[in-house]
N, C-alpha and C. Protein backbone atom coordinates (compact mmCIF):
# COMPACT_ATOMS: atom_id res chain seq x y z
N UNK A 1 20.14 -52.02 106.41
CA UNK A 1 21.25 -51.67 105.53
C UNK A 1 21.43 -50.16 105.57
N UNK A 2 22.49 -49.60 105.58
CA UNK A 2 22.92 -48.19 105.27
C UNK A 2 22.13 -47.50 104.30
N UNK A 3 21.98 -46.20 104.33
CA UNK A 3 21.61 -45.61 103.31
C UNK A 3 22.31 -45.67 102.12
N UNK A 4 21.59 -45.88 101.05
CA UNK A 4 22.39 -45.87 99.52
C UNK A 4 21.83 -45.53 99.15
N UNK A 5 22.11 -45.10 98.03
CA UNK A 5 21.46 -44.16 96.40
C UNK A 5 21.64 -44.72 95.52
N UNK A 6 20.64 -45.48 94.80
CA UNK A 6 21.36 -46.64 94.04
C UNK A 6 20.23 -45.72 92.68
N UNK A 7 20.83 -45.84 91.35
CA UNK A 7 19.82 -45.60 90.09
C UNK A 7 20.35 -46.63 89.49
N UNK A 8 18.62 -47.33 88.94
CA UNK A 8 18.54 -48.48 87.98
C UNK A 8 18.34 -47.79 86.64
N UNK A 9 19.19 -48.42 85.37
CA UNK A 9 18.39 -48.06 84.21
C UNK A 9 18.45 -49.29 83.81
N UNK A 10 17.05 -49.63 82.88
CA UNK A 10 16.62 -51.02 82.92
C UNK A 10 14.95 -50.69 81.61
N UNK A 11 14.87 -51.00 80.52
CA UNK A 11 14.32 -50.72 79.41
C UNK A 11 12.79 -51.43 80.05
N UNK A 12 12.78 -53.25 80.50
CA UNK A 12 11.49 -54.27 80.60
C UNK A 12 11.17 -53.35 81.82
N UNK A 13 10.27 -52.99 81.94
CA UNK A 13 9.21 -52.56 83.07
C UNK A 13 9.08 -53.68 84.13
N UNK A 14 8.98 -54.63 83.67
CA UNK A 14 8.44 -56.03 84.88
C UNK A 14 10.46 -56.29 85.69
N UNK A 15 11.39 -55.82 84.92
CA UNK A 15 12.43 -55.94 85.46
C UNK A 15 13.02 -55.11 85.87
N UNK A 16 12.24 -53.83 85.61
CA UNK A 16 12.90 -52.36 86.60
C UNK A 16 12.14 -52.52 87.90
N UNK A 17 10.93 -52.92 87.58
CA UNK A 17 10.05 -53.03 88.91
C UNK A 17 10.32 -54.57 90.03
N UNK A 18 11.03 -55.65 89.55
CA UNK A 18 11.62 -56.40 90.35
C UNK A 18 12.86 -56.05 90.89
N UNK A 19 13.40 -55.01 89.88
CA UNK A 19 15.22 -54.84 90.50
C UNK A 19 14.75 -53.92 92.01
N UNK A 20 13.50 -52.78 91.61
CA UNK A 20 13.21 -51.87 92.52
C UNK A 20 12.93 -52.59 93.89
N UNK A 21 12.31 -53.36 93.57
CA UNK A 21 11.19 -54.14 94.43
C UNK A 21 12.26 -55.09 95.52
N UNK A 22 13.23 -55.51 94.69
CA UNK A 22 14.31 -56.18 95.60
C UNK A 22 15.21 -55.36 96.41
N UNK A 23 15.58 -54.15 96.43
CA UNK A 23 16.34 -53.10 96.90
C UNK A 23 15.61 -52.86 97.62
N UNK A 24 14.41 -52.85 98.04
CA UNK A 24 13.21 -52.31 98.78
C UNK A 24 13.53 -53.38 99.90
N UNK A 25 13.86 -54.78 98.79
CA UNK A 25 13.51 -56.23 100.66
C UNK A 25 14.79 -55.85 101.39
N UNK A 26 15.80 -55.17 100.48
CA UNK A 26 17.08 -55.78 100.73
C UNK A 26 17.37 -54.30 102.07
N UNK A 27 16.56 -53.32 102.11
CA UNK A 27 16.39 -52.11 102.88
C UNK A 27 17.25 -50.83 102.30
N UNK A 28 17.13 -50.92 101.03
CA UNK A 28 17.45 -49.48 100.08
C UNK A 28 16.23 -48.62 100.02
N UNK A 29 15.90 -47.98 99.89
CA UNK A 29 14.89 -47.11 99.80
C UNK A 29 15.12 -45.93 98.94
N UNK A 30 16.42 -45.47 98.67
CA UNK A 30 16.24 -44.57 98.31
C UNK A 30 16.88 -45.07 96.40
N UNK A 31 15.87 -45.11 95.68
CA UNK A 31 16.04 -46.11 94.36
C UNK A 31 15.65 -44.92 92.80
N UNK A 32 16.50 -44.45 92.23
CA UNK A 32 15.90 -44.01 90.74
C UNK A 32 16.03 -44.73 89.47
N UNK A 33 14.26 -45.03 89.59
CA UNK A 33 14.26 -45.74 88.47
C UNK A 33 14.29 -45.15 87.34
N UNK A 34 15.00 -45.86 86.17
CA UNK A 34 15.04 -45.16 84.50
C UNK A 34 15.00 -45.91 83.52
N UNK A 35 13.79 -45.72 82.53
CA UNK A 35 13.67 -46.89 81.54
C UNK A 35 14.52 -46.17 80.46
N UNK A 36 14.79 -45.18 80.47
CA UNK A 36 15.76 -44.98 79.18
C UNK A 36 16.74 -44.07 79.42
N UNK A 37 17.71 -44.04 78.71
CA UNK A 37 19.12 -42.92 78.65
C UNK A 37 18.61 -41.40 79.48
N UNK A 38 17.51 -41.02 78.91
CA UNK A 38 17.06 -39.10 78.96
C UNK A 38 16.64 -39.24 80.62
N UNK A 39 15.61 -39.91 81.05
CA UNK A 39 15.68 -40.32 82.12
C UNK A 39 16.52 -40.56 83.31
N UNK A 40 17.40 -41.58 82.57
CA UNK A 40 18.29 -41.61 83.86
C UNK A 40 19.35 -40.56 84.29
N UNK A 41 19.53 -39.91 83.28
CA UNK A 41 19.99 -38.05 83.13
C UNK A 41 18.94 -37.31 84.02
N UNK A 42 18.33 -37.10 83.85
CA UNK A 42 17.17 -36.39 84.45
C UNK A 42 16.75 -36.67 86.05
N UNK A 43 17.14 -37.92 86.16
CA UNK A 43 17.22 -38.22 87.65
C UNK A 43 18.62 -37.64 88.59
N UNK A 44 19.80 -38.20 87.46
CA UNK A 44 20.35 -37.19 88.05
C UNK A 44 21.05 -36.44 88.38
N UNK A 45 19.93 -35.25 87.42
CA UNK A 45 20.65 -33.64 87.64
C UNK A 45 19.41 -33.29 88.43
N UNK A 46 18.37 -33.89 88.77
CA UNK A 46 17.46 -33.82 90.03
C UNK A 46 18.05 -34.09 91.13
N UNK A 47 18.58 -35.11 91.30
CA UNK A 47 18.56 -35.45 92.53
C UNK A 47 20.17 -35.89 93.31
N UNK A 48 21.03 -35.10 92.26
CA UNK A 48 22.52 -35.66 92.40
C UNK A 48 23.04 -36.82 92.17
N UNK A 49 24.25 -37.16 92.61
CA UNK A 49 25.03 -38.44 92.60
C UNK A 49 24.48 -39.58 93.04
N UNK A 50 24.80 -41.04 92.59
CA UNK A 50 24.31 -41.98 93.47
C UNK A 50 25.56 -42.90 94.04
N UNK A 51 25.24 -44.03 94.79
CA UNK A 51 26.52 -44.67 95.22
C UNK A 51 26.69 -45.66 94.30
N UNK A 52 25.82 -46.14 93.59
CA UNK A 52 25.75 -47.15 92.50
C UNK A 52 24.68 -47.00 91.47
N UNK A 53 25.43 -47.27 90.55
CA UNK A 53 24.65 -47.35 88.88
C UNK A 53 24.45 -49.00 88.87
N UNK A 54 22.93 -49.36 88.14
CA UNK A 54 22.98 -50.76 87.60
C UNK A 54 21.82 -50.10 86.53
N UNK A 55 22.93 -51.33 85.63
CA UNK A 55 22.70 -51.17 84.10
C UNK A 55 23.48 -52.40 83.65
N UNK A 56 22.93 -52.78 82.08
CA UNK A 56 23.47 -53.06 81.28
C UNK A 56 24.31 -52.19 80.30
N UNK A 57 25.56 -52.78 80.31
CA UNK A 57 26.33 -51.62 79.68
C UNK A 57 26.02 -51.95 77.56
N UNK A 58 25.42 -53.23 77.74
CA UNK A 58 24.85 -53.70 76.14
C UNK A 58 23.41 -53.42 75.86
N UNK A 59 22.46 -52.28 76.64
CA UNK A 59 21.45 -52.02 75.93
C UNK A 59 21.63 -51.37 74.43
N UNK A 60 20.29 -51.69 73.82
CA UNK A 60 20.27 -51.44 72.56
C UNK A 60 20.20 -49.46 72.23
N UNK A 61 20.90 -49.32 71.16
CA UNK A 61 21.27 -47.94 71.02
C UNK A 61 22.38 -47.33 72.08
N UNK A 62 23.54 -48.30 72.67
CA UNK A 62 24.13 -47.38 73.27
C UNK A 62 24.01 -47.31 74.62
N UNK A 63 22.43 -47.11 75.47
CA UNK A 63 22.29 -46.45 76.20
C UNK A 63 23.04 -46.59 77.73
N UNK A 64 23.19 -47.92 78.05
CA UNK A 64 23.86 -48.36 79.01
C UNK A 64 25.34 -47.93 79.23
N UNK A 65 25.93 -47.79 77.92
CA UNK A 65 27.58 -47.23 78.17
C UNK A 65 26.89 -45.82 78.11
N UNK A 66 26.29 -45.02 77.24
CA UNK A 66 26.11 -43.95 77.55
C UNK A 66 26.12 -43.39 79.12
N UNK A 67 25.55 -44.35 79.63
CA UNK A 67 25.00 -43.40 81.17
C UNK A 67 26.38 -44.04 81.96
N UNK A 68 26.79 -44.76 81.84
CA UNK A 68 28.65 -45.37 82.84
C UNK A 68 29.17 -44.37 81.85
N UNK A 69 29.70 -44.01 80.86
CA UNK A 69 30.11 -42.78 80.58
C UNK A 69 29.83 -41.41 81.08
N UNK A 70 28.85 -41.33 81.28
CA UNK A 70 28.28 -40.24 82.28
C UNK A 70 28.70 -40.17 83.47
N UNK A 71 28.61 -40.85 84.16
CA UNK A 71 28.70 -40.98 85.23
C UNK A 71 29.91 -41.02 85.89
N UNK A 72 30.66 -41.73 85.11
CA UNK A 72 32.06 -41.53 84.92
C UNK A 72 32.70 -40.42 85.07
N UNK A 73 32.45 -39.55 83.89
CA UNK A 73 32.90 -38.19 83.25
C UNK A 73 32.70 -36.84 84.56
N UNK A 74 31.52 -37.05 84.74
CA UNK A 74 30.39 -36.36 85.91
C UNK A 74 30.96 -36.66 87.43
N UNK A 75 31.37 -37.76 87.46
CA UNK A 75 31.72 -38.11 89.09
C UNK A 75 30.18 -38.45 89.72
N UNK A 76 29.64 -38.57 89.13
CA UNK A 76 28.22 -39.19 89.48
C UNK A 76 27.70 -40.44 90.35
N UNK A 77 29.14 -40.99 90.29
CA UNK A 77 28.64 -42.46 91.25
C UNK A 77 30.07 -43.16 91.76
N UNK A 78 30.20 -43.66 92.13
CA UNK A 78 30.93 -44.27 93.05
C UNK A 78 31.45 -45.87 92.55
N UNK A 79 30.24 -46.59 92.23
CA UNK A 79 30.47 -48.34 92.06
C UNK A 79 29.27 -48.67 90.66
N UNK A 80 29.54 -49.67 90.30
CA UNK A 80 29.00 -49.80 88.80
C UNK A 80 28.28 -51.59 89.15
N UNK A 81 27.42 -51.54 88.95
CA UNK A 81 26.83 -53.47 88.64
C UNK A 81 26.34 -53.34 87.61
N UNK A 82 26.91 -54.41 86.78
CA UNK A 82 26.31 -54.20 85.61
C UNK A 82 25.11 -55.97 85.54
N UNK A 83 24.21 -55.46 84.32
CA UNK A 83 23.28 -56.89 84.17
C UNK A 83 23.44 -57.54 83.41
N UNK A 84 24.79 -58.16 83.19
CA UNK A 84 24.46 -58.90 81.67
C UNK A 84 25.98 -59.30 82.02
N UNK A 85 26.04 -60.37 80.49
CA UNK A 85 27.43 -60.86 80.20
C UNK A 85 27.86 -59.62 79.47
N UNK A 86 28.97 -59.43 79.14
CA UNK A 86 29.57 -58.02 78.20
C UNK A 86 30.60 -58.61 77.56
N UNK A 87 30.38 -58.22 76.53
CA UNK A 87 31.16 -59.00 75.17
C UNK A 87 32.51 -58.51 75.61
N UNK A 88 33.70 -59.50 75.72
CA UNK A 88 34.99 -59.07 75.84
C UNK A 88 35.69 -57.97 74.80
N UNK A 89 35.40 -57.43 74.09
CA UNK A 89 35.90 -56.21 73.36
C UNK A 89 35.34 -54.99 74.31
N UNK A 90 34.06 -54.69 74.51
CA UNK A 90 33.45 -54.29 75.27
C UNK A 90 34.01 -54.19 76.53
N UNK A 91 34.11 -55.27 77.27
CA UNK A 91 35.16 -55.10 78.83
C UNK A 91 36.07 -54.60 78.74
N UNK A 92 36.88 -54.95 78.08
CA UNK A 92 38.57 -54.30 78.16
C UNK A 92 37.85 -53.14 78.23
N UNK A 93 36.72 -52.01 76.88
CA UNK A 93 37.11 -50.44 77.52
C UNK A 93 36.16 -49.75 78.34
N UNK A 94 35.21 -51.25 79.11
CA UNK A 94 34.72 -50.83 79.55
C UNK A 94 35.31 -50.75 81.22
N UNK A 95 36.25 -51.93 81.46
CA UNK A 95 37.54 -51.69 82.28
C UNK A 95 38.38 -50.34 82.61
N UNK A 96 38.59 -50.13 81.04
CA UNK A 96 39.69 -49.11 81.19
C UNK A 96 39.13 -47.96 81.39
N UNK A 97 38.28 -47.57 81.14
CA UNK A 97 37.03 -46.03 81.31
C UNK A 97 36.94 -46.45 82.65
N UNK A 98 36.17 -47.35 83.53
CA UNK A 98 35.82 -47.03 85.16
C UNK A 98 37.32 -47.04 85.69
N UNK A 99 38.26 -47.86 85.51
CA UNK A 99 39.95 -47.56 86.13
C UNK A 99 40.40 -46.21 85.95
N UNK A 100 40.14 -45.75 84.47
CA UNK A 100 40.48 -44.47 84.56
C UNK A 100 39.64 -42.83 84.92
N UNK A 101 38.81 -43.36 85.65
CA UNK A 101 37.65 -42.70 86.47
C UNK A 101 37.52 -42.63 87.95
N UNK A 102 38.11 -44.25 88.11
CA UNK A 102 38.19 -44.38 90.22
C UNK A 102 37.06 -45.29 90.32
N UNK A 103 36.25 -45.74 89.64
CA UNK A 103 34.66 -45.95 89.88
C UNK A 103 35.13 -47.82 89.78
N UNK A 104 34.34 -48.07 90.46
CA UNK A 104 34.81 -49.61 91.40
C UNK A 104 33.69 -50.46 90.15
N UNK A 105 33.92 -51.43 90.04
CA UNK A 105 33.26 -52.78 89.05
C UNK A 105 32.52 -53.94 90.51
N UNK A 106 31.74 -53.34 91.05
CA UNK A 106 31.36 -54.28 91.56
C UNK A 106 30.93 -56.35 91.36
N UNK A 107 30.39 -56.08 90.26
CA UNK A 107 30.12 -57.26 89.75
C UNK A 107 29.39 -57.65 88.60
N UNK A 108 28.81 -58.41 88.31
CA UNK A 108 27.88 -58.58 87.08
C UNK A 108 26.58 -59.64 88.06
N UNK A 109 25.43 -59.16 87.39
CA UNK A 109 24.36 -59.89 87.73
C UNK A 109 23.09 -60.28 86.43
N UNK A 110 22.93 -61.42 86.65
CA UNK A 110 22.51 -62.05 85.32
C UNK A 110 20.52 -62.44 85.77
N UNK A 111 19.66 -61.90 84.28
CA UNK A 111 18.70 -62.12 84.64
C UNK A 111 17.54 -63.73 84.75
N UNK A 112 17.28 -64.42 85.90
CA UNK A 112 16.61 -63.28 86.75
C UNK A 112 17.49 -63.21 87.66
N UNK A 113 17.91 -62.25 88.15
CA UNK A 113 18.72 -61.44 89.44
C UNK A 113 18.41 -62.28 90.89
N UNK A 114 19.20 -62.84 91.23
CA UNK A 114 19.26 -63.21 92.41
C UNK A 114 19.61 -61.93 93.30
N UNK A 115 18.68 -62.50 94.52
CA UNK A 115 18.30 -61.36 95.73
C UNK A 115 19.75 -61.54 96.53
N UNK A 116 20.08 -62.58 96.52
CA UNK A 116 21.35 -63.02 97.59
C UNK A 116 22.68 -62.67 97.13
N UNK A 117 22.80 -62.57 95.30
CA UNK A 117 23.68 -62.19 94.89
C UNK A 117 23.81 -60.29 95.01
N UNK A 118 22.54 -60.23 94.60
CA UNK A 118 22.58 -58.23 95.17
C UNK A 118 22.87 -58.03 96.21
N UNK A 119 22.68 -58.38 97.34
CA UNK A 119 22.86 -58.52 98.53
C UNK A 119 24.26 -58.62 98.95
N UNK A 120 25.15 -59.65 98.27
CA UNK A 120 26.36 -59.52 97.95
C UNK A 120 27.09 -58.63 97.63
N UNK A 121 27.25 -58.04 96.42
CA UNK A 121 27.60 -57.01 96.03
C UNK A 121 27.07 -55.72 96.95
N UNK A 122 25.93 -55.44 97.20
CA UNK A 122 26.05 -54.44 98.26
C UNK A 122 26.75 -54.63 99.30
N UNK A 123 27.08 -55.33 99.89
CA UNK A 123 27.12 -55.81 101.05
C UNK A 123 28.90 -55.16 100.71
N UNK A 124 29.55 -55.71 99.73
CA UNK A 124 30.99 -55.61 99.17
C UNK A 124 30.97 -53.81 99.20
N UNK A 125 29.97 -53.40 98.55
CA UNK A 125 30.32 -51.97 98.30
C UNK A 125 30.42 -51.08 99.62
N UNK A 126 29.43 -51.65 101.05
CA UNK A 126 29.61 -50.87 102.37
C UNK A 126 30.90 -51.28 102.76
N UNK A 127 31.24 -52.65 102.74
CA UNK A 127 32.92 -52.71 103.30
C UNK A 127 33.91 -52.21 102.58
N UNK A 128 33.75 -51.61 101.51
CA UNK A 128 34.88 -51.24 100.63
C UNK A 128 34.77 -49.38 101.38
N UNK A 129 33.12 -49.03 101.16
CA UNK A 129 32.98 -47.69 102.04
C UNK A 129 33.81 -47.53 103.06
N UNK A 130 33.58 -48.25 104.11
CA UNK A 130 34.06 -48.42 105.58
C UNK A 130 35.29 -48.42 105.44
N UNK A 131 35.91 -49.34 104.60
CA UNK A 131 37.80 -49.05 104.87
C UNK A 131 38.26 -47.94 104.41
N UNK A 132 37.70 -46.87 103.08
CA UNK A 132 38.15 -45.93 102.43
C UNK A 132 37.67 -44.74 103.89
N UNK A 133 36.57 -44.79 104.22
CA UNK A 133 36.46 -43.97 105.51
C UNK A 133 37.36 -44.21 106.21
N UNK A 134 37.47 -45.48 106.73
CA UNK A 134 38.67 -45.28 108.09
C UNK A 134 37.69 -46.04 109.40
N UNK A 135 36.55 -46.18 108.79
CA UNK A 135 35.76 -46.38 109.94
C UNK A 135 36.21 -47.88 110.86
């Protein structure tokens, strides 16, 4: 697979370390993990932009829209997967914030995370790359 920059924020430890662990089979390598909001900030104004954020945009306190707000605002990323169902009040602005940003909705992925469905969605985000290149 292409190089990507993918940052997870993801609170369960046993499910940051399977999301990691699957990006690893799937041939991502280059992965920042973040169990909380300060963190996934901290990754990155370390280490720059990524091509994709995955998150729940319904973690508790906020933190999940916090960081797609970020990222957003920042130009920080490119494509969004989110982990969860998202309450339809919630979608509409969570719709209208990535539309009015440029930042692509790849998909939703529900836990436990299928490998074939990530796989998918990446797979969507290099061909969407490739046509905006020209390649």
């Amino acid at each position: 697979m292409r190089s990507l920059k993918v940052l997870i924020l993801e609170p369960n430890p046993f499910q940051l370390m399977a999301l990691h662990q699957m990006l690893n089979a799937i041939g991502i390598y280059d992965v920042l993990t973040a169990p909380t909001l300060t963190s996934a900030l901290t990754s990155l104004e370390r280490r720059g932009a990524v091509d994709i954020v995955i998150c729940d945009p319904q973690l508790k306190g906020g933190e999940g829209m916090a960081l797609i707000r970020h990222v957003a605002l920042e130009r920080a990323t490119q494509s969004v997967i989110l982990l969860s169902n998202v309450a339809p009040s919630l979608l509409s602005d969570l719709r209208r914030l990535l539309q009015d940003h440029q930042l692509h909705l790849l998909g939703w992925l529900h836990t436990p995370v299928s490998a074939v469905l990530m796989r998918a969605l990446l797979d969507t985000y290099l061909q969407q790359r490739v046509q905006v290149v020209g390649v």
